[in-house]
Protein backbone atom coordinates (compact mmCIF):
# COMPACT_ATOMS: atom_id res chain seq x y z
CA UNK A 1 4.89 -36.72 7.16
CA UNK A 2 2.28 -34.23 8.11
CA UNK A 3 -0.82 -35.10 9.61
CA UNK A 4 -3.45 -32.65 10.61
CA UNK A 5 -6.06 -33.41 12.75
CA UNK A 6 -7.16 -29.60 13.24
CA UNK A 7 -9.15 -28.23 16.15
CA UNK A 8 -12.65 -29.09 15.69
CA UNK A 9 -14.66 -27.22 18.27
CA UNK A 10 -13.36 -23.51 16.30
CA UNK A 11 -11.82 -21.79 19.07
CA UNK A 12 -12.25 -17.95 19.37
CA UNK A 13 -9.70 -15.79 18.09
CA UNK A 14 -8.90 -12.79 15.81
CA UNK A 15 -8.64 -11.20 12.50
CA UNK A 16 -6.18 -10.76 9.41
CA UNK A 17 -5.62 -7.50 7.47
CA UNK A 18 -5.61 -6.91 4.02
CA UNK A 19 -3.96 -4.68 1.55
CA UNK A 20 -6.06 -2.93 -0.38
CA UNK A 21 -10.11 -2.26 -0.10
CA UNK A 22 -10.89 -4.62 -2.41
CA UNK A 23 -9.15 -7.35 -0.81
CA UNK A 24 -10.33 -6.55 2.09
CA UNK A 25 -14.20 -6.72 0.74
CA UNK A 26 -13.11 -10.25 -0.34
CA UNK A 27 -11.77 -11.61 2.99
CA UNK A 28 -13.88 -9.91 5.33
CA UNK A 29 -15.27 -11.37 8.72
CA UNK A 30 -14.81 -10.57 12.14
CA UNK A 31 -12.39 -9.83 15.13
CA UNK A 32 -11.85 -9.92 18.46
CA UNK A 33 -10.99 -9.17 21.98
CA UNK A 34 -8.94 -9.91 25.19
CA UNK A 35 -11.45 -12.33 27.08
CA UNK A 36 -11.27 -15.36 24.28
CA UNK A 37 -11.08 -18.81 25.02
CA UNK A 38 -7.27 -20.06 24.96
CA UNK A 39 -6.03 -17.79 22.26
CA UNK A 40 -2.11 -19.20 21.75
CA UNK A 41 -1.36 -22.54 21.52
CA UNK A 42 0.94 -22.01 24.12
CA UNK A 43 -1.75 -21.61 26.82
CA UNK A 44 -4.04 -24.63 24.88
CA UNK A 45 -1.38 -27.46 24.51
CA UNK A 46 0.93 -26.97 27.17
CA UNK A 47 -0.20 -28.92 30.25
CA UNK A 48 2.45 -29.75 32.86
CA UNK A 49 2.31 -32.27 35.75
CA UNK A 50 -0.81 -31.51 37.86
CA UNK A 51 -2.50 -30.17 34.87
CA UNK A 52 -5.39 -31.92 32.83
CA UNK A 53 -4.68 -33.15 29.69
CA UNK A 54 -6.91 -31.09 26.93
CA UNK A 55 -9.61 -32.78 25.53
CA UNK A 56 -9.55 -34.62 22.12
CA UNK A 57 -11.66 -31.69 20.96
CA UNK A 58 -9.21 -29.15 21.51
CA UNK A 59 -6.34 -30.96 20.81
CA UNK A 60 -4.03 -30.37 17.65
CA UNK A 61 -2.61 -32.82 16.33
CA UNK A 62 1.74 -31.60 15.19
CA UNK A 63 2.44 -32.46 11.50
CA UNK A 64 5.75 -32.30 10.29
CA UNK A 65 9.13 -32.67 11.75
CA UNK A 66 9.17 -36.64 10.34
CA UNK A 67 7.06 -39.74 11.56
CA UNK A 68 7.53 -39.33 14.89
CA UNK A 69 6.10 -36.08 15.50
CA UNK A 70 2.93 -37.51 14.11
CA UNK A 71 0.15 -38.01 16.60
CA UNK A 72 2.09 -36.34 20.21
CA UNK A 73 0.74 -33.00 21.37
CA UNK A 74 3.92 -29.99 21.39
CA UNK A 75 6.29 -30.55 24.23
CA UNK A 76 6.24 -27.48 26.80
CA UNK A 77 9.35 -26.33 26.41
CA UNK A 78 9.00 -26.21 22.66
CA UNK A 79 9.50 -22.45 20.79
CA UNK A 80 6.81 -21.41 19.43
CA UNK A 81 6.12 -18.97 16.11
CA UNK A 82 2.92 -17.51 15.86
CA UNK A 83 1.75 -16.37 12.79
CA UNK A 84 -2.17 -15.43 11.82
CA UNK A 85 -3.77 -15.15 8.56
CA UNK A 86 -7.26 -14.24 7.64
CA UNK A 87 -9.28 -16.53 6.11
CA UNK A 88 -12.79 -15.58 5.49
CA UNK A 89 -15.17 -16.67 2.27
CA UNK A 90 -12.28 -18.15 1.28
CA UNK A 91 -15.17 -20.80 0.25
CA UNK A 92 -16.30 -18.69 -2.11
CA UNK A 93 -13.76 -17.25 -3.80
CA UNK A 94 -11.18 -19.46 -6.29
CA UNK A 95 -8.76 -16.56 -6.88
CA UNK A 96 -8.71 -16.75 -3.10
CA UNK A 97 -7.95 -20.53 -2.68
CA UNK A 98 -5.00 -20.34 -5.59
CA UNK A 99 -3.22 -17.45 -3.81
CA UNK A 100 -3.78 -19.25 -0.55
CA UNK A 101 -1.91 -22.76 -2.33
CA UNK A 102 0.92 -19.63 -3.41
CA UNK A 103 1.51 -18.60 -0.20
CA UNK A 104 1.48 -22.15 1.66
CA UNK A 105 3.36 -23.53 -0.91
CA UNK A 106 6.16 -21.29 -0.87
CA UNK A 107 5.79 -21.11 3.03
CA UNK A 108 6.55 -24.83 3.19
CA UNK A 109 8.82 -25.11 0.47
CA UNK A 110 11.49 -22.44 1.83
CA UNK A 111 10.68 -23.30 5.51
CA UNK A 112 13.30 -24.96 8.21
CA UNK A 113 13.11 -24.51 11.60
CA UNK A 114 15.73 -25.86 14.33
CA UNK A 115 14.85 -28.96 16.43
CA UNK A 116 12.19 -27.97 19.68
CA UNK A 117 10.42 -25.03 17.43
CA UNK A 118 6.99 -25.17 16.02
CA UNK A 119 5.43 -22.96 13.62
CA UNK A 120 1.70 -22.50 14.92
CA UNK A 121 -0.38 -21.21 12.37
CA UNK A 122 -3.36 -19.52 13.19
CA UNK A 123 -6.29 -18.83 11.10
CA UNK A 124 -9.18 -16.61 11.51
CA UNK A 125 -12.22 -17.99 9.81
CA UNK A 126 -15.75 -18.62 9.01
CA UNK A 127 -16.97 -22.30 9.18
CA UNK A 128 -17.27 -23.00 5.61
CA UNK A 129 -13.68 -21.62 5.16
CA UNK A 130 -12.59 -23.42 8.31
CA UNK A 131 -13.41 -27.04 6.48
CA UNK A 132 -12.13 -25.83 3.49
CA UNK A 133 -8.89 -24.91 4.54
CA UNK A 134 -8.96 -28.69 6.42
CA UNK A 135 -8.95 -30.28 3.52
CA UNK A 136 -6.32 -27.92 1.31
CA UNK A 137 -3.90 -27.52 4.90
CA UNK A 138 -3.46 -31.63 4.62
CA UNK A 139 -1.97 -31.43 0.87
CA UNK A 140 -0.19 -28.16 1.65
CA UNK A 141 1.50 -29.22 4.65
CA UNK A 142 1.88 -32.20 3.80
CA UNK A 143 6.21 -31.96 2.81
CA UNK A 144 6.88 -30.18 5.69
CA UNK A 145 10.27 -30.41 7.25
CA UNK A 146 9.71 -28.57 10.49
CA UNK A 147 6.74 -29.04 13.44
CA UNK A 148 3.41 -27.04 12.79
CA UNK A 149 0.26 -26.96 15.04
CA UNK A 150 -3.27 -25.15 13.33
CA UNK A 151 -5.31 -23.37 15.12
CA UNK A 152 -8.94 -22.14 13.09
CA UNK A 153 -10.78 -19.36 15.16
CA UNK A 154 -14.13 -17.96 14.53
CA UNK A 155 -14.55 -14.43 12.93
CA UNK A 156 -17.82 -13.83 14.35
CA UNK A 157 -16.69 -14.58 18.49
CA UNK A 158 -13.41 -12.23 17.89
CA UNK A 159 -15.49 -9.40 16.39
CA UNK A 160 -17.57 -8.90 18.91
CA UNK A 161 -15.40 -8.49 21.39
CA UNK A 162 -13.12 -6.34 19.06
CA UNK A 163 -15.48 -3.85 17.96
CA UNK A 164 -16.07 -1.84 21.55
CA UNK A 165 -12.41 -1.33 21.33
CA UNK A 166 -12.08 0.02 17.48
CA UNK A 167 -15.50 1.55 17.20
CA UNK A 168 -14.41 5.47 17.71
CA UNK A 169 -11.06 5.23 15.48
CA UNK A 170 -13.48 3.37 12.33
CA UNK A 171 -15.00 6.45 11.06
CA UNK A 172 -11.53 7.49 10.21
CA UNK A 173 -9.94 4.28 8.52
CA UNK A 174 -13.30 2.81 6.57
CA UNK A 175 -15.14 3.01 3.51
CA UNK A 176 -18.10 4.11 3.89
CA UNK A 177 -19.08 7.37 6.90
CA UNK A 178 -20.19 4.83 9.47
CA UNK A 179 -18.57 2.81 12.32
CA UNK A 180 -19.88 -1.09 10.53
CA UNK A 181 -19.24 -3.64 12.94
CA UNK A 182 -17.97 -5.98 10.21
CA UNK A 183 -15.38 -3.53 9.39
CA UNK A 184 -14.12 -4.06 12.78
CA UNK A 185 -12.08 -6.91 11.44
CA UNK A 186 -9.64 -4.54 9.63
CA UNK A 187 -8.41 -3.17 12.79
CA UNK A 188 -7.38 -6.33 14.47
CA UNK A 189 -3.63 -5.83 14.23
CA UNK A 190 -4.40 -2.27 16.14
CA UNK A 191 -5.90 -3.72 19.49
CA UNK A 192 -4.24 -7.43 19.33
CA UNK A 193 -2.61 -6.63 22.48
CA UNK A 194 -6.07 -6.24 24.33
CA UNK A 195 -7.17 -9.70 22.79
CA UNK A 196 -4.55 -12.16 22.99
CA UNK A 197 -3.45 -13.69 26.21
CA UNK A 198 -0.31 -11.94 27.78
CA UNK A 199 1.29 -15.00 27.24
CA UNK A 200 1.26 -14.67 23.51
CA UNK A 201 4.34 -11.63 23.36
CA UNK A 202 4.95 -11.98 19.73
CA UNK A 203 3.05 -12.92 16.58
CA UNK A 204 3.29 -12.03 12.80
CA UNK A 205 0.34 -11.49 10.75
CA UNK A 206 -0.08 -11.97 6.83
CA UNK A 207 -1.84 -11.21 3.90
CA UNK A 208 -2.87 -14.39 1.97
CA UNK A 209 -1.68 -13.10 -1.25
CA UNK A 210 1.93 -13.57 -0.64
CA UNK A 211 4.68 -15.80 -1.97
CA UNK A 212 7.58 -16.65 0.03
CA UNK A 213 11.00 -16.85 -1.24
CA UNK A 214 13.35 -17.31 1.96
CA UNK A 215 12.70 -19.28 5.58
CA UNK A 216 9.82 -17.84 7.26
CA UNK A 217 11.46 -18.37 10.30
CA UNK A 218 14.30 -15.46 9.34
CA UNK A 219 11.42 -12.71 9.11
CA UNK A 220 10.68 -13.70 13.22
CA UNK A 221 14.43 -12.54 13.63
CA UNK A 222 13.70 -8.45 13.18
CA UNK A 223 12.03 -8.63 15.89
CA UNK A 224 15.74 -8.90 17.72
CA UNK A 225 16.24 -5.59 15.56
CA UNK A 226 13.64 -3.19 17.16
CA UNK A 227 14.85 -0.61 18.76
CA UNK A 228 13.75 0.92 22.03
CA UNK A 229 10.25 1.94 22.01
CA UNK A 230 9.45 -0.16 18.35
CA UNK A 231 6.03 -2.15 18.98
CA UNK A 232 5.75 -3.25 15.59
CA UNK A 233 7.33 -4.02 12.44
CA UNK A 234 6.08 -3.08 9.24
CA UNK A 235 7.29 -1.81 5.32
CA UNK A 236 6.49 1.18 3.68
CA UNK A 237 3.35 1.50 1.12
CA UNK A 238 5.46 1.28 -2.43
CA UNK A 239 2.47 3.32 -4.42
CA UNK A 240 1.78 6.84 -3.88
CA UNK A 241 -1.11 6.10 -2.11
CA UNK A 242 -0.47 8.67 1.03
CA UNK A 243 0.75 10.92 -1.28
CA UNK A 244 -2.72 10.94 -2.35
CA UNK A 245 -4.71 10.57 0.97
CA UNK A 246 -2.90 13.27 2.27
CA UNK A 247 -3.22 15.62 -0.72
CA UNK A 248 -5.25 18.49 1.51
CA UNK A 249 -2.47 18.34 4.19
CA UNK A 250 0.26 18.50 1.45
CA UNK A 251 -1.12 21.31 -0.19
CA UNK A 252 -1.09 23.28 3.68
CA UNK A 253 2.14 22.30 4.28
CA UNK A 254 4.35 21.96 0.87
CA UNK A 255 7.29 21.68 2.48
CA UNK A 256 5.75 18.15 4.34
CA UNK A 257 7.79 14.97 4.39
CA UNK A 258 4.35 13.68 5.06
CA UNK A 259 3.50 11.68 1.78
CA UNK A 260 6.68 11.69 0.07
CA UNK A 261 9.06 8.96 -1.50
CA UNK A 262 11.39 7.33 -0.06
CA UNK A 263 14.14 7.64 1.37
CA UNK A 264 13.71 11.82 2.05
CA UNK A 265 10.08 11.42 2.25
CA UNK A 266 7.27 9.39 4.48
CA UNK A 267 5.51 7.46 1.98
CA UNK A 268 3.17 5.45 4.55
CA UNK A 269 3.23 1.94 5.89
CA UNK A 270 1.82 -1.26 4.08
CA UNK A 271 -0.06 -4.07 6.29
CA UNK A 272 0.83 -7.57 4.26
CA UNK A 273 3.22 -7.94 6.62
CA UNK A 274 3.55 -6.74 10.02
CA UNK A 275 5.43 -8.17 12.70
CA UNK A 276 3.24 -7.65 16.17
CA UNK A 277 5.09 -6.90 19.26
CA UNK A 278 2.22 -7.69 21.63
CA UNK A 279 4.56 -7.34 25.19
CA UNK A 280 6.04 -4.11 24.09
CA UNK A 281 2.41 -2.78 22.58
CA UNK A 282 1.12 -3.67 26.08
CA UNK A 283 3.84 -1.69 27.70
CA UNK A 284 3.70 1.05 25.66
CA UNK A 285 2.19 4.11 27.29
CA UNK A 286 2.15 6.20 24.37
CA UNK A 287 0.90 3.76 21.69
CA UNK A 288 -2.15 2.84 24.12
CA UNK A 289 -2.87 6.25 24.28
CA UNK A 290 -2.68 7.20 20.59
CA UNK A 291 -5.79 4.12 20.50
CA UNK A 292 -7.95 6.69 22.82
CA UNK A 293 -10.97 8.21 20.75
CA UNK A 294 -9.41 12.18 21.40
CA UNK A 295 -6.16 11.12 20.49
CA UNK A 296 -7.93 9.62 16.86
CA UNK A 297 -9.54 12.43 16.48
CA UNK A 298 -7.30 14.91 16.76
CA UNK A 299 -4.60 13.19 14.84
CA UNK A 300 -7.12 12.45 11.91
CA UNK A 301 -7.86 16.12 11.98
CA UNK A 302 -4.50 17.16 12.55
CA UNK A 303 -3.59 15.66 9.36
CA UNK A 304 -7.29 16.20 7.26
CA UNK A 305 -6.74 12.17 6.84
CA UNK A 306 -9.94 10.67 5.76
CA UNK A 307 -8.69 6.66 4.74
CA UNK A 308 -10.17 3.52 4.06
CA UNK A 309 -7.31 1.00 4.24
CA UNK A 310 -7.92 0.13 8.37
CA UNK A 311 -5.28 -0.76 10.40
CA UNK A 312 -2.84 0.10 7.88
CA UNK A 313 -4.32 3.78 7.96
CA UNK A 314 -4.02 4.31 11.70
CA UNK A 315 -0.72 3.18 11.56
CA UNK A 316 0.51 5.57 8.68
CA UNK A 317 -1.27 8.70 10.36
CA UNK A 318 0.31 8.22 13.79
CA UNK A 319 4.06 7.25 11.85
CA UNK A 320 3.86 10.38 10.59
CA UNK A 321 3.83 11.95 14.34
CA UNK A 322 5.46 9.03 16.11
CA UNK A 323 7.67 6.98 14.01
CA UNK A 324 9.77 5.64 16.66
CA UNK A 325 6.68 3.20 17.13
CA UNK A 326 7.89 1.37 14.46
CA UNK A 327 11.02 -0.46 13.22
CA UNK A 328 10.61 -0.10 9.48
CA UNK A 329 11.02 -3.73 7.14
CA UNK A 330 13.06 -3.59 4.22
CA UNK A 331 11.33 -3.40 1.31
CA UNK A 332 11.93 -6.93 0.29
CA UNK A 333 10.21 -8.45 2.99
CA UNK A 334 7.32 -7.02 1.75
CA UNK A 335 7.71 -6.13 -1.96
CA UNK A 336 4.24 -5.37 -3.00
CA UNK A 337 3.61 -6.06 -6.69
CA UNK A 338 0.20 -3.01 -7.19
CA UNK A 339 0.47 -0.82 -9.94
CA UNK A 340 -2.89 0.91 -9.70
CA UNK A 341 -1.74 4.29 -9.12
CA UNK A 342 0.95 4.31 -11.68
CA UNK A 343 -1.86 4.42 -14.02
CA UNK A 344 -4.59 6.47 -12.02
CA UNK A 345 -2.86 10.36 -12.13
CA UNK A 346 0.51 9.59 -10.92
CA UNK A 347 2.83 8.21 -13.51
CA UNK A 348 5.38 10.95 -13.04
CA UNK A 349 6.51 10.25 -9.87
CA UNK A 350 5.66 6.27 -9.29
CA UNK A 351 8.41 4.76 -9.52
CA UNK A 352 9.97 6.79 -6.81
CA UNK A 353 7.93 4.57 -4.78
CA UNK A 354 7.94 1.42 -6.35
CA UNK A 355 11.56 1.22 -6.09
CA UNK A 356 12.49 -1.48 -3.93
CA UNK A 357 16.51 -2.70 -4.05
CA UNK A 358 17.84 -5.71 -2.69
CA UNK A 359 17.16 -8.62 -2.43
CA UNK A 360 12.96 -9.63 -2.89
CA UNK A 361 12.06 -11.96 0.67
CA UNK A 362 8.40 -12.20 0.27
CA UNK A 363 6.48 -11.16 -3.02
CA UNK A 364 3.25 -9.18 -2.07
CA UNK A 365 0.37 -9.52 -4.90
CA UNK A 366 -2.09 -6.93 -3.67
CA UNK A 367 -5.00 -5.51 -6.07
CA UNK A 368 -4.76 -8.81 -7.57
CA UNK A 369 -1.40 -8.08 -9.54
CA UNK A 370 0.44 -11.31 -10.71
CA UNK A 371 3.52 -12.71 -8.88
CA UNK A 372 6.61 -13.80 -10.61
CA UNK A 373 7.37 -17.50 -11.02
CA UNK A 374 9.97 -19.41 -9.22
């Protein structure tokens, strides 16, 4: 079945977001930007006639997909879906490791892809992590029914080249008053599009902390559902945490959808899962210029929005002026599993935005909440 034999020279790449602060604190590293080695495995394993054949270093070895698919680099014409995780200190931390066996588990377990696609897996990490996750990718992976290729990239290479490009918009969307440059890492999502090769168009990115309870490969299908103008796809926040953030701006304007439950209100966005549509983020002439420093700035002050959540801030505060940027997820791809502010001076109106009907695609277990057994 699956061998890995992952890319040993750790080639540059980019960065993961998190949930909540504190999981953030617990996966952090570092990000980065456009000029990267090969950042898609598109660009690093496909070599037609006339081409060089990559190195043994660079190569990735396929897993999956039976015994033949063992030890042959991807065919070119093969599909490829990107997905990226963070996947930092992971070393260090065993609540880490058991949701990252959760999530890979389930991933594997549930996943089937059609014959010519590969799931390329991409993982942003430090290089203890990187041989950690080695070793645990070879038993996860190792029951997989479709083709995977694994790409590790180092945190430290992305961030620098990420952090001239977030800089400005951090004092908005981090803990803390400062621009950090290790906090540039939670705003990777927001400026993928200037770091990944223009001939990576599409890519999903995910929390660790998630358990998946349908085919992976149906959550790459809403991306055929975005409508004109959509650059990503992403669920709403299910606590009343904008409700909160925006408190000053509610209290100027009481009559504000800003904040509100669902479905009358706009409750905020939540970045465990976010579908990334890099081609349309590139062509976008509005969303590039909502990344501008002014454009930050006014916007934060527009809406007296002082966060700490990264990417998934920036994207709340400009959904709440441009929401046709987004094509929002149901609620079950992303059912987030946090209580905190149920019990922190909003019980009477939490479950407003907790509610999540249908059916449940992909359990999210942010702030550390517990996830429901098979």
């Amino acid at each position: 079945m699956g061998i890995l034999r992952l890319v040993s020279r750790i080639m540059e790449r980019q960065n993961f977001s998190s949930t909540t602060k504190r999981i953030k604190q617990t996966q952090a590293s570092h990000n980065g930007n456009r000029n990267d080695a090969d950042l898609t495995a598109d660009t690093r394993l496909s070599h037609p006639a006339g081409v060089e054949e990559p190195s043994e270093e660079d190569r990735v070895e396929v897993g999956g997909g039976g015994e033949g698919s063992r030890s042959r680099i991807m065919d070119a014409g093969d599909q490829r879906y990107h997905a990226l995780m963070m996947f930092t200190k992971v070393d260090k931390s065993r609540s880490l490791q058991d949701k990252f066996r959760v999530a890979m588990l389930s991933m594997v377990k549930h996943g089937h892809f059609f014959q010519g696609e590969v799931l390329v897996l991409h993982f942003v990490c430090d290089q203890t992590s990187r041989e950690l996750g080695e070793r645990m990718l070879e038993e996860f992976l190792l029951d997989a029914t479709f083709k995977y290729e694994v790409l590790f990239h180092d945190v430290v290479a992305l961030t620098q080249k990420l952090f001239p490009i977030v800089e400005a918009m951090q004092k908005h969307f981090s803990a803390g008053s400062g621009a950090y440059y290790s906090d540039a890492i939670f705003f990777l999502s927001v400026a993928m599009h200037h770091i990944m090769p223009e001939s990576l168009t599409r890519i999903v990115q995910l929390d660790l902390d998630l358990k998946y309870k349908t085919n992976i490969r149906d959550l790459f299908q809403e991306f055929e559902q975005f409508p004109p103008g959509a650059v990503i796809g992403i669920a709403r926040e299910m606590q009343p945490v904008y409700r909160h953030t925006f408190w000053q701006y509610r209290k100027e304007n009481p009559q504000t959808r800003v904040g509100g439950p669902p479905p009358e209100g706009l409750p905020g966005f939540n970045s465990g899962v976010m579908l990334l549509d890099l081609g349309a983020m590139r062509a976008s002439a509005l969303y590039n210029r909502l990344l501008e420093p002014s454009h930050v700035a006014k916007l934060a002050d527009q809406y007296r929005f002082r966060g700490h959540l990264g990417d998934q801030d920036f994207f709340t505060m400009i959904g709440m002026e441009h929401p046709e940027l987004f094509h929002p997820l149901a609620c079950g791809w992303n059912r987030q599993l946090c209580t905190w502010w149920r019990d922190h001076g909003y019980g009477d109106v939490f479950q407003m935005y907790y509610r999540c009907e249908g059916l449940v695609y992909i359990y999210h277990g942010n702030c550390n909440s517990p996830i429901p057994d098979d």
